[in-house]
C-alpha atoms as a PDB file:
ATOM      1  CA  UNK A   1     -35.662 250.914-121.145  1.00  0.00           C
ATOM      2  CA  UNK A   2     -37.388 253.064-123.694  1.00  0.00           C
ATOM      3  CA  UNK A   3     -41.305 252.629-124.230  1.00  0.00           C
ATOM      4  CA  UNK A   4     -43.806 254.650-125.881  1.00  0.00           C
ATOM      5  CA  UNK A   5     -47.502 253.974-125.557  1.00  0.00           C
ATOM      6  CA  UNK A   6     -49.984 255.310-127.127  1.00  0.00           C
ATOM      7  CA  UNK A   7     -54.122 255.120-126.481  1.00  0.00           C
ATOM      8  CA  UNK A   8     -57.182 256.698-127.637  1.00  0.00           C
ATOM      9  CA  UNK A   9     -60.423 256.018-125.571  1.00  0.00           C
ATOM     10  CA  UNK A  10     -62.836 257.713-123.006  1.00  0.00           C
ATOM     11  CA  UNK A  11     -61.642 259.473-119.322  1.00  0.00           C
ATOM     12  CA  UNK A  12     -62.441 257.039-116.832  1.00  0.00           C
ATOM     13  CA  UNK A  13     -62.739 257.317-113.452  1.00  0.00           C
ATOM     14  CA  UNK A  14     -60.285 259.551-111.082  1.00  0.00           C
ATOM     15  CA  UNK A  15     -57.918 256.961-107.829  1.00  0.00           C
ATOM     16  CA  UNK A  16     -55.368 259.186-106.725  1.00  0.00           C
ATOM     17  CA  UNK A  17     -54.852 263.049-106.595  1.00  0.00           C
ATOM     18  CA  UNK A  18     -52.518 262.390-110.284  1.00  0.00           C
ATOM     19  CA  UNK A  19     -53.817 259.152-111.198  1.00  0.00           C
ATOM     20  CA  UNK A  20     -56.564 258.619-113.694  1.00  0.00           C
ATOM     21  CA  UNK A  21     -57.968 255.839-115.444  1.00  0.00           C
ATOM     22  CA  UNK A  22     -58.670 255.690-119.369  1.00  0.00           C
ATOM     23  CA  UNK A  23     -61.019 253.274-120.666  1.00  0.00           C
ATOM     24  CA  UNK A  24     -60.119 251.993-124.293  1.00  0.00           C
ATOM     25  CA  UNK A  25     -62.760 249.468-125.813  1.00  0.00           C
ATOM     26  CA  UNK A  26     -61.116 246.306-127.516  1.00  0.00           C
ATOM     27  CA  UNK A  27     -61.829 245.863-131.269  1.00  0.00           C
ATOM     28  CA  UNK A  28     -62.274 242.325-131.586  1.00  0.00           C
ATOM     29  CA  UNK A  29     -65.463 241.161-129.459  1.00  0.00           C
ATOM     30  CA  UNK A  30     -65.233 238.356-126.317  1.00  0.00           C
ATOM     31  CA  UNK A  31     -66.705 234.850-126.470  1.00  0.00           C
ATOM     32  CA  UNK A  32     -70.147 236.676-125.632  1.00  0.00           C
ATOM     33  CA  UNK A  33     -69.766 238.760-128.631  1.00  0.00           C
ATOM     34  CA  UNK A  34     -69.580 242.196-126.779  1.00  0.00           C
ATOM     35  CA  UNK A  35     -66.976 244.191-127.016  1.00  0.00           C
ATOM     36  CA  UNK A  36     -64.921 244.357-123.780  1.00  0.00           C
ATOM     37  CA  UNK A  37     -63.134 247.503-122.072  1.00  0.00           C
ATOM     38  CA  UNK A  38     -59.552 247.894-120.713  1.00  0.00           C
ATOM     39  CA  UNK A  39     -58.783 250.438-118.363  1.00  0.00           C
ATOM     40  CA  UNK A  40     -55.292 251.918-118.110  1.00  0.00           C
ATOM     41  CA  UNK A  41     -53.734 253.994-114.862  1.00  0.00           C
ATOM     42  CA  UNK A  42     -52.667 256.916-116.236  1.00  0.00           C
ATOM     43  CA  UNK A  43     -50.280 259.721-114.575  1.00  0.00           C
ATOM     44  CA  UNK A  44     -50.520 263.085-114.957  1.00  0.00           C
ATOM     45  CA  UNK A  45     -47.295 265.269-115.161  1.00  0.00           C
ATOM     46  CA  UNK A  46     -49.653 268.421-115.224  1.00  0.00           C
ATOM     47  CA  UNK A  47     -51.124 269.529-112.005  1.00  0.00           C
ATOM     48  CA  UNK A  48     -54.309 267.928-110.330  1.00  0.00           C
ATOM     49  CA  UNK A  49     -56.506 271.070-111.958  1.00  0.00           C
ATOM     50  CA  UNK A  50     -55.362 270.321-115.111  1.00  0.00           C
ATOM     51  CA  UNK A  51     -57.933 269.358-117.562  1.00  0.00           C
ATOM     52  CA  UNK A  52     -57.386 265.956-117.915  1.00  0.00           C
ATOM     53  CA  UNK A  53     -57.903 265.695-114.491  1.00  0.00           C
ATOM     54  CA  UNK A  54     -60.740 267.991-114.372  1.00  0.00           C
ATOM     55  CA  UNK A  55     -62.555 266.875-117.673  1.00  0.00           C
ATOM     56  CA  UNK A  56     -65.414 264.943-117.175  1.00  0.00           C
ATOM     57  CA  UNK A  57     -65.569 261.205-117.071  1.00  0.00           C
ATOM     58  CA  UNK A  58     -66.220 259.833-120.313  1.00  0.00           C
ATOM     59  CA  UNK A  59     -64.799 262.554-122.403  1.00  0.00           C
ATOM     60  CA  UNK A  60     -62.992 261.138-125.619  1.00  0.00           C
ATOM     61  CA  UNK A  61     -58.611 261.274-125.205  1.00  0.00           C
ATOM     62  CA  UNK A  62     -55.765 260.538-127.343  1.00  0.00           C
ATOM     63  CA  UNK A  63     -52.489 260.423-125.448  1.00  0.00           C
ATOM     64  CA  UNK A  64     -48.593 259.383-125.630  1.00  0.00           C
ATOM     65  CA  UNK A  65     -46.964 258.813-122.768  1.00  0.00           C
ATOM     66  CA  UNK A  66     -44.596 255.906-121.710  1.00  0.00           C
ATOM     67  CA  UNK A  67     -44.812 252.968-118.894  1.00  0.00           C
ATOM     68  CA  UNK A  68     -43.739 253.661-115.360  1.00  0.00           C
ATOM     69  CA  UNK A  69     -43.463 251.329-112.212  1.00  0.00           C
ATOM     70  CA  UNK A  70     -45.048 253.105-109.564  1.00  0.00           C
ATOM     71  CA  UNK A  71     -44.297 251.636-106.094  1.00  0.00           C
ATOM     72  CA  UNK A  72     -48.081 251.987-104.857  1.00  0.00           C
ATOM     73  CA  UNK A  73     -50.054 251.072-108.124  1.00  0.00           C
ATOM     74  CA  UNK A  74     -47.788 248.871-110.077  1.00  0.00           C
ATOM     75  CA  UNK A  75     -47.466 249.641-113.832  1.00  0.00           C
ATOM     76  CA  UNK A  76     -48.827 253.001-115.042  1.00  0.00           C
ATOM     77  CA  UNK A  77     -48.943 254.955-117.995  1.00  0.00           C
ATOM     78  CA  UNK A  78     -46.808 258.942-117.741  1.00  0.00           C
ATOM     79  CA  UNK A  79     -48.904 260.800-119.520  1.00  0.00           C
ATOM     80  CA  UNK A  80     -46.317 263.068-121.612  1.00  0.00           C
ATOM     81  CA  UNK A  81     -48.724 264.509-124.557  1.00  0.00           C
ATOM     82  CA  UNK A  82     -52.854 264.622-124.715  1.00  0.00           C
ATOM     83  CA  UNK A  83     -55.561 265.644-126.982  1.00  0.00           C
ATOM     84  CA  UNK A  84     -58.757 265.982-124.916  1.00  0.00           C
ATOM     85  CA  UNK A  85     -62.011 266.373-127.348  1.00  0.00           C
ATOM     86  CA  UNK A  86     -64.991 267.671-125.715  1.00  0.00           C
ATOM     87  CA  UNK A  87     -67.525 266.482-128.695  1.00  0.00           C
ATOM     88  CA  UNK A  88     -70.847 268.315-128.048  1.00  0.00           C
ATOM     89  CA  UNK A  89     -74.173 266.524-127.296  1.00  0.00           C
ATOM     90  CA  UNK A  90     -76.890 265.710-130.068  1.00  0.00           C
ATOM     91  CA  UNK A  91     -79.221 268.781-130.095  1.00  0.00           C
ATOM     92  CA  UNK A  92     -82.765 266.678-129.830  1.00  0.00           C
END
């Protein structure tokens, strides 16, 4: 099986020493009229000091990778190409 998936959205929080979740926000709003957020167990083919491991949490990603069954987490994203965008603060 071929699959290719492909996500833009913020660094989320790190579960495992190559295992990292991305947070992507939906683009139609819930009953309640917010809009909700997904989060996506992504896999790392880099090493656990790479900087999408290292990169703070909420940093803005764009990424292709393709799914994976992984026998401890279930279905994951393998990340396989990333753009990590460090957008500086608002000077006040």
């Amino acid at each position: 099986m071929i699959s290719s998936v492909f996500l833009s959205g913020r660094l989320g929080d790190v579960f495992s020493e190559k295992l990292r979740y991305v947070e992507v926000d939906r683009v139609i709003p819930g009953p309640s009229g917010h809009y909700e957020t997904d989060l996506f167990p992504v896999k790392t083919m880099l090493s656990k000091d790479g900087v999408f491991m290292k990169a703070k949490k909420g940093t803005y990603v764009t990424l292709k990778g393709r799914l994976e069954v992984d026998p401890k987490f279930g279905l994951i994203i393998v990340n396989e190409i990333d753009e990590i965008l460090n957008i500086p603060s608002k000077k006040q």
